[in-house]
PDB file of N, CA and C in Angstrom:
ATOM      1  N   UNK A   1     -16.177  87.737 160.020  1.00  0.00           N
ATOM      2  CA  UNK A   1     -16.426  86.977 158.797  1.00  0.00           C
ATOM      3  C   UNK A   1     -15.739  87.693 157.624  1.00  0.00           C
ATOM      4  N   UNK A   2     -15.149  87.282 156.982  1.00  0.00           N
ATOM      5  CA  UNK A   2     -14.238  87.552 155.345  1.00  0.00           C
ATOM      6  C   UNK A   2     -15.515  88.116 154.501  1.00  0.00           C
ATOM      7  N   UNK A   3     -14.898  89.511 153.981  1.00  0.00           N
ATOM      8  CA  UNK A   3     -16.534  89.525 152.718  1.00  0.00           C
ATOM      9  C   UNK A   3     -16.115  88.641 151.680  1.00  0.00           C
ATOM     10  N   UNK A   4     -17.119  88.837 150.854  1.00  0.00           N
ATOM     11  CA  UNK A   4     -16.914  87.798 149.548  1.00  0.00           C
ATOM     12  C   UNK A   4     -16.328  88.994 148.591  1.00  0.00           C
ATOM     13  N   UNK A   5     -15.240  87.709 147.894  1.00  0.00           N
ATOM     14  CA  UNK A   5     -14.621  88.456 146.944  1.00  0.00           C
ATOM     15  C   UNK A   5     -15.339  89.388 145.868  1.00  0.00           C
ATOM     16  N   UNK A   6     -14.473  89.699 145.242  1.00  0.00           N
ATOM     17  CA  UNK A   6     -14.702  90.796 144.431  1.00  0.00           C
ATOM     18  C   UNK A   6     -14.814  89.911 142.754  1.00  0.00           C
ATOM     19  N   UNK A   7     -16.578  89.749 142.778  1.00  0.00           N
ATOM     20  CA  UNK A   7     -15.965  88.955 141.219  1.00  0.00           C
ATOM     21  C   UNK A   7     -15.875  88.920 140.410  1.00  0.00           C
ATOM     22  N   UNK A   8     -16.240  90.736 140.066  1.00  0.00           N
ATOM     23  CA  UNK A   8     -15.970  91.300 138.976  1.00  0.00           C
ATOM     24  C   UNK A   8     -14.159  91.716 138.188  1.00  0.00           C
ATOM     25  N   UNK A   9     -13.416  91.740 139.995  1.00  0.00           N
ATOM     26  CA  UNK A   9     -11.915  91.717 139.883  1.00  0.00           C
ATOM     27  C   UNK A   9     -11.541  90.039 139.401  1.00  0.00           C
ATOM     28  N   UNK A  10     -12.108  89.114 139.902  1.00  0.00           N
ATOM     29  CA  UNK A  10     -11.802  87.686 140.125  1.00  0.00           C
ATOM     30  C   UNK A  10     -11.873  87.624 138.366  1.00  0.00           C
ATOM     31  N   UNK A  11     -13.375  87.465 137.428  1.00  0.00           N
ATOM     32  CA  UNK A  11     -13.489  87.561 136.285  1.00  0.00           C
ATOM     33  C   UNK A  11     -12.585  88.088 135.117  1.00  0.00           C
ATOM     34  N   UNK A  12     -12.191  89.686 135.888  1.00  0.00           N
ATOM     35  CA  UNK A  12     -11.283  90.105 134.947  1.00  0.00           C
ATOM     36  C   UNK A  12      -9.886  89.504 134.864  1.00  0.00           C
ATOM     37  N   UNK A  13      -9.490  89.133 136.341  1.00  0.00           N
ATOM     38  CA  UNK A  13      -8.063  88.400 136.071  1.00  0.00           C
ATOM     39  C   UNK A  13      -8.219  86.878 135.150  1.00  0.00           C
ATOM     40  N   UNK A  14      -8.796  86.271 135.601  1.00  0.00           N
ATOM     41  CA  UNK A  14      -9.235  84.906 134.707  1.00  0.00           C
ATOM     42  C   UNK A  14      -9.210  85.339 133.180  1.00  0.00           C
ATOM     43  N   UNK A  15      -9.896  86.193 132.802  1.00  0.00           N
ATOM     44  CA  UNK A  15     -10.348  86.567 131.339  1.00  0.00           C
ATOM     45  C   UNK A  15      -8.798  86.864 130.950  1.00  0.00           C
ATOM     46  N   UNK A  16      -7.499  87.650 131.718  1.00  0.00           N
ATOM     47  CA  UNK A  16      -6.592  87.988 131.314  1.00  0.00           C
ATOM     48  C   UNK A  16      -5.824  86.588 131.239  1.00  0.00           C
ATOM     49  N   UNK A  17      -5.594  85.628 131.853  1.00  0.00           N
ATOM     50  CA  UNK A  17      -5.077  84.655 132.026  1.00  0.00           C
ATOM     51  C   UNK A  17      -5.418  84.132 131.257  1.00  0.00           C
ATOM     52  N   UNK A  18      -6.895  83.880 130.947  1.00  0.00           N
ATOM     53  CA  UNK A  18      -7.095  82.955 129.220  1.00  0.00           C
ATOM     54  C   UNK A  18      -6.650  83.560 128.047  1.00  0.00           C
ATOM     55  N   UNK A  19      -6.493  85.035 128.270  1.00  0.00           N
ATOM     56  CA  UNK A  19      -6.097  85.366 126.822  1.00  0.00           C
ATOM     57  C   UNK A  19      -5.053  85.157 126.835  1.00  0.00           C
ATOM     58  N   UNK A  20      -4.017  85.190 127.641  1.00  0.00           N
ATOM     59  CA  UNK A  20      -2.450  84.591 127.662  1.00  0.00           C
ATOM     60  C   UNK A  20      -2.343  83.703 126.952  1.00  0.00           C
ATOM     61  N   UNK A  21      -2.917  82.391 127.102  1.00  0.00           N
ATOM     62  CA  UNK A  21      -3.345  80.916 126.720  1.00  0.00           C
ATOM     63  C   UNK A  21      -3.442  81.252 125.750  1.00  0.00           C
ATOM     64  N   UNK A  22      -4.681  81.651 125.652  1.00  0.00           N
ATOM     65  CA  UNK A  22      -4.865  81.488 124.005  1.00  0.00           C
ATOM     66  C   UNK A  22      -4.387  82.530 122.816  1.00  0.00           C
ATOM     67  N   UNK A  23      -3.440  83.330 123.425  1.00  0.00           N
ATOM     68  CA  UNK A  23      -2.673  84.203 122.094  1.00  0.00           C
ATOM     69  C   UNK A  23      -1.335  82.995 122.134  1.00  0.00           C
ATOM     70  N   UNK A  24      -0.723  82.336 123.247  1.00  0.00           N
ATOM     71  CA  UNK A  24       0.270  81.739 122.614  1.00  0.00           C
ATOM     72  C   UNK A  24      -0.272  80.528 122.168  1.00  0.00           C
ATOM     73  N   UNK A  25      -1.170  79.674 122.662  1.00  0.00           N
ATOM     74  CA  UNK A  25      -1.645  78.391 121.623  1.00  0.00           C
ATOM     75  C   UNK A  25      -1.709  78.741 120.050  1.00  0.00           C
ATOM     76  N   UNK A  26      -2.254  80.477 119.703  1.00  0.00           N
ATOM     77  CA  UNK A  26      -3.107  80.737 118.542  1.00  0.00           C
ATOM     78  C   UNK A  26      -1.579  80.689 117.694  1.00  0.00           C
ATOM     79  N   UNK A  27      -0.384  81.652 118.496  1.00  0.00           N
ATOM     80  CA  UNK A  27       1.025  81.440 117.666  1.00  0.00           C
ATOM     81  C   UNK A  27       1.664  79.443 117.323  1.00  0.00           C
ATOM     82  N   UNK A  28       1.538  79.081 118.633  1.00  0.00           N
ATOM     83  CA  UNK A  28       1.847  77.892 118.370  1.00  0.00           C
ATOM     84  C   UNK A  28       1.198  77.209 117.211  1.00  0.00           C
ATOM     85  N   UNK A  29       0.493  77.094 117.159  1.00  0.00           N
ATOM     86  CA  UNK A  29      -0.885  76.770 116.078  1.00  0.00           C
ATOM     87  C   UNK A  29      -0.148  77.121 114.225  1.00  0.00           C
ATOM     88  N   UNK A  30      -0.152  78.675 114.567  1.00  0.00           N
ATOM     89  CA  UNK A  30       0.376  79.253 113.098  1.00  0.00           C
ATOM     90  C   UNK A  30       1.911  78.985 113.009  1.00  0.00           C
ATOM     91  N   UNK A  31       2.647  78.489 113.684  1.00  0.00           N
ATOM     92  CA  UNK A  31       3.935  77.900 113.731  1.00  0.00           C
ATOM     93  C   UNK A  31       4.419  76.505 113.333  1.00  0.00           C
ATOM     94  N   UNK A  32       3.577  75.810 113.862  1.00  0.00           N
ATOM     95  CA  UNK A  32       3.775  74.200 114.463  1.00  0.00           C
ATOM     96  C   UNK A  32       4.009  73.819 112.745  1.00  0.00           C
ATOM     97  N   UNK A  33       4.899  72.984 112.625  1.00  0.00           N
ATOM     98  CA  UNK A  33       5.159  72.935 111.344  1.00  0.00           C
ATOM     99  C   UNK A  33       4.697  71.301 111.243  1.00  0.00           C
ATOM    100  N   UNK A  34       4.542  70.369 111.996  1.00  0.00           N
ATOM    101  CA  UNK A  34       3.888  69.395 111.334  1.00  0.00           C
ATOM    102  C   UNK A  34       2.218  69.127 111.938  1.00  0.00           C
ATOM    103  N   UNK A  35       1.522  68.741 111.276  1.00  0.00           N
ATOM    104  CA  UNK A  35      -0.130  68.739 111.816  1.00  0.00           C
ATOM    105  C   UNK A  35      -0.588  68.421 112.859  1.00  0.00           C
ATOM    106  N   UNK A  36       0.008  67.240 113.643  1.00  0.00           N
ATOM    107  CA  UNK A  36      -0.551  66.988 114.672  1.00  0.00           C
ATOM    108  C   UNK A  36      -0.723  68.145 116.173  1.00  0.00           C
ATOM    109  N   UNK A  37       1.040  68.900 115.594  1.00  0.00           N
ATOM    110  CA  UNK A  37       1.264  70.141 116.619  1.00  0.00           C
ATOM    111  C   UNK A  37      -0.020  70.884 116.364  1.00  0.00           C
ATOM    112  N   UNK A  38      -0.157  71.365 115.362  1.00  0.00           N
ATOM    113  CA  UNK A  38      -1.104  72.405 115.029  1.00  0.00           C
ATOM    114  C   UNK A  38      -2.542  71.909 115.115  1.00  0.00           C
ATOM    115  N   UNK A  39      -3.047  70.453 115.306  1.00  0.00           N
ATOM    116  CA  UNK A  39      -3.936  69.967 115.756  1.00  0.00           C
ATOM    117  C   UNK A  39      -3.979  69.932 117.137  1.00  0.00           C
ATOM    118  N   UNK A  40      -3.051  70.075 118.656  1.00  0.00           N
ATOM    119  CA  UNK A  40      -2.779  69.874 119.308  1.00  0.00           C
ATOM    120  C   UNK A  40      -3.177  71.396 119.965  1.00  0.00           C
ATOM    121  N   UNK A  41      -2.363  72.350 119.301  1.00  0.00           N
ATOM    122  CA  UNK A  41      -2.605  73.871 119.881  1.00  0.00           C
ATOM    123  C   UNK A  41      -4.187  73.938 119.203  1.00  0.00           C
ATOM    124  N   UNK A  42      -4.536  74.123 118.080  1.00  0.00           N
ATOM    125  CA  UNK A  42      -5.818  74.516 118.315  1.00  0.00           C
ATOM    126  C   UNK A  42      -6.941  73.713 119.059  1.00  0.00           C
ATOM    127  N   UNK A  43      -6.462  72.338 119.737  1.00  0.00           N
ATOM    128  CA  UNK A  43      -7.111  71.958 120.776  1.00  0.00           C
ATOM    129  C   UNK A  43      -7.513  73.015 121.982  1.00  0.00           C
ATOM    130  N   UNK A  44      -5.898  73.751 122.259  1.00  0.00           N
ATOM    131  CA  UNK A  44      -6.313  74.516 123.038  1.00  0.00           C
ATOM    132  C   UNK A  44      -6.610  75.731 122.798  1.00  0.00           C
ATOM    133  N   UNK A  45      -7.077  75.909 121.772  1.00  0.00           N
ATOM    134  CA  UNK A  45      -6.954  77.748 120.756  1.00  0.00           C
ATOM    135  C   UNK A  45      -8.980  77.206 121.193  1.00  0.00           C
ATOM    136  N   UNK A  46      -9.439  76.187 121.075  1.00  0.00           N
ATOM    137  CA  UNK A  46     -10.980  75.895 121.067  1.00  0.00           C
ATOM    138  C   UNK A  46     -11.056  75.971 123.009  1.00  0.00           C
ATOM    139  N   UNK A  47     -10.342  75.252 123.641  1.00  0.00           N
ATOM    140  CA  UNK A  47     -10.637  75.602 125.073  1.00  0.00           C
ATOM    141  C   UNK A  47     -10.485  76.456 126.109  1.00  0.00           C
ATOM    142  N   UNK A  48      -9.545  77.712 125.332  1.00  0.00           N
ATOM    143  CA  UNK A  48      -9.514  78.371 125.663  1.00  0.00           C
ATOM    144  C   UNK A  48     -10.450  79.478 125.367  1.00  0.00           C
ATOM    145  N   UNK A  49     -10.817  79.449 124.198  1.00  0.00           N
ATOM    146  CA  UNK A  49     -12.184  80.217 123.330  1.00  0.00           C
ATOM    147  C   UNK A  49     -13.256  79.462 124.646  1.00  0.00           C
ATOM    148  N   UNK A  50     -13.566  78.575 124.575  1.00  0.00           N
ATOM    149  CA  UNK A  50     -14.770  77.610 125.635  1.00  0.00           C
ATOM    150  C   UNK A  50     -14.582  78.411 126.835  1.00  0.00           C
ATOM    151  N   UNK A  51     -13.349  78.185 127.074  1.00  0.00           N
ATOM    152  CA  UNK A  51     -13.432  78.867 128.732  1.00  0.00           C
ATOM    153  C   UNK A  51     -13.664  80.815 128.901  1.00  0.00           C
ATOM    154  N   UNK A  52     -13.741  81.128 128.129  1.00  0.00           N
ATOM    155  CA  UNK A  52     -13.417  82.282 128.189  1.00  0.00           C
ATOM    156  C   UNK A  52     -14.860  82.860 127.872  1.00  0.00           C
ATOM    157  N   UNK A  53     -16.124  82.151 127.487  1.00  0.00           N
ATOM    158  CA  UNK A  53     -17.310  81.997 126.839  1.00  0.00           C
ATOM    159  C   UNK A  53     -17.868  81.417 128.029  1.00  0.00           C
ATOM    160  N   UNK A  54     -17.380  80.734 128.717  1.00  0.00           N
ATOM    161  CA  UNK A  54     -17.878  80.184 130.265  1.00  0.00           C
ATOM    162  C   UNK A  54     -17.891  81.693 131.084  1.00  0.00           C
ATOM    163  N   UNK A  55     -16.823  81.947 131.147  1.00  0.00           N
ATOM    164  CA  UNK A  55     -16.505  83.193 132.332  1.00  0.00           C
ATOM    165  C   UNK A  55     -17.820  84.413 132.153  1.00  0.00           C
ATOM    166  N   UNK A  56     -17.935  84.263 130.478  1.00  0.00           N
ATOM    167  CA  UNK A  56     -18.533  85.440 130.171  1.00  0.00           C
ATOM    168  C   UNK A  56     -19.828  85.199 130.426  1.00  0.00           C
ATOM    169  N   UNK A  57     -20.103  83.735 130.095  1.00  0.00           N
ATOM    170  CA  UNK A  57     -22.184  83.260 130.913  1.00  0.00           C
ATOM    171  C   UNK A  57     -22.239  83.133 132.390  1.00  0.00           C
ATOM    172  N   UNK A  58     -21.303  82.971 132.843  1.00  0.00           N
ATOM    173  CA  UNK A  58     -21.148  82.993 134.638  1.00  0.00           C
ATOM    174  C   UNK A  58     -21.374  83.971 135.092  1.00  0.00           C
ATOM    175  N   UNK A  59     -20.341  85.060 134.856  1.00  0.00           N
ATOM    176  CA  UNK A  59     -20.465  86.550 135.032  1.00  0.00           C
ATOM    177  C   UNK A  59     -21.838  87.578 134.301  1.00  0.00           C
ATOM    178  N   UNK A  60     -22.701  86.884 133.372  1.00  0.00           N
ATOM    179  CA  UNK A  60     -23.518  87.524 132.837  1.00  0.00           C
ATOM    180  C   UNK A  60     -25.098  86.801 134.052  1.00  0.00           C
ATOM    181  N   UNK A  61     -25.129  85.777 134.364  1.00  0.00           N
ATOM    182  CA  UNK A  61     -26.045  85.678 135.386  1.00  0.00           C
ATOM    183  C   UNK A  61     -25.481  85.378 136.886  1.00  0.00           C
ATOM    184  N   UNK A  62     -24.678  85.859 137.070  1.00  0.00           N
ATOM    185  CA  UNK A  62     -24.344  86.005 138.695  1.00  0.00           C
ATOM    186  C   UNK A  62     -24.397  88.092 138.863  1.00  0.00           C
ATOM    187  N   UNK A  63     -24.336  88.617 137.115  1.00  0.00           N
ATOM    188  CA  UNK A  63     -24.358  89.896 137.567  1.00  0.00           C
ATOM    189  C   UNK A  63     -25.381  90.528 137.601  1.00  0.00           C
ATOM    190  N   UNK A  64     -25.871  91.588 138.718  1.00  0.00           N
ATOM    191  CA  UNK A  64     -27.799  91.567 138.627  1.00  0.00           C
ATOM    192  C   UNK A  64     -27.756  92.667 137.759  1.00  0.00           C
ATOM    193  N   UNK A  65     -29.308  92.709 136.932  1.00  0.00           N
ATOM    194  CA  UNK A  65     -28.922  93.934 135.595  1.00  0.00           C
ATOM    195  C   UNK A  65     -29.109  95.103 136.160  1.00  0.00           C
ATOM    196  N   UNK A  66     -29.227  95.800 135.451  1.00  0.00           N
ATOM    197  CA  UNK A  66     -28.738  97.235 135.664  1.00  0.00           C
ATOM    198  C   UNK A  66     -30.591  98.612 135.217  1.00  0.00           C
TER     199      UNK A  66
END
C-alpha cells in the first residue's frame, strides 16, 4: 500500500504556487493601464488571497495540535 502523502510538503508547494499568482496578478493590477484590466487582475489578486486562506484553514484542522 502507498503511504499517504506528505501534507505538510503538499501545503507548502501550493502556498508557493499561489504566491506566484498572486505577486504577478498584484503587478498586473498596478500596471494595467485601462480599468477593466486592473479590475480583471485584482479579480485574481482576491482569489488568490481566497485560496491561499483556504490552504491555511485546511491545513490548520487536518493538523493535530501540538
Amino acid at each position: 500500500m502507498d503511504d499517504p502523502p506528505d501534507l505538510g510538503l503538499l501545503f507548502h508547494r501550493l502556498n508557493n504556487q499561489l504566491g506566484i499568482i498572486l505577486a504577478h496578478a498584484e503587478l498586473l493590477e498596478a500596471k494595467a493601464a485601462i480599468e477593466a484590466d486592473r479590475a480583471r487582475a485584482s479579480q485574481v489578486v482576491a482569489g488568490a488571497l481566497e485560496a491561499m486562506a483556504t490552504v491555511k484553514a485546511i491545513r490548520r484542522d487536518l493538523t493535530p495540535e501540538s
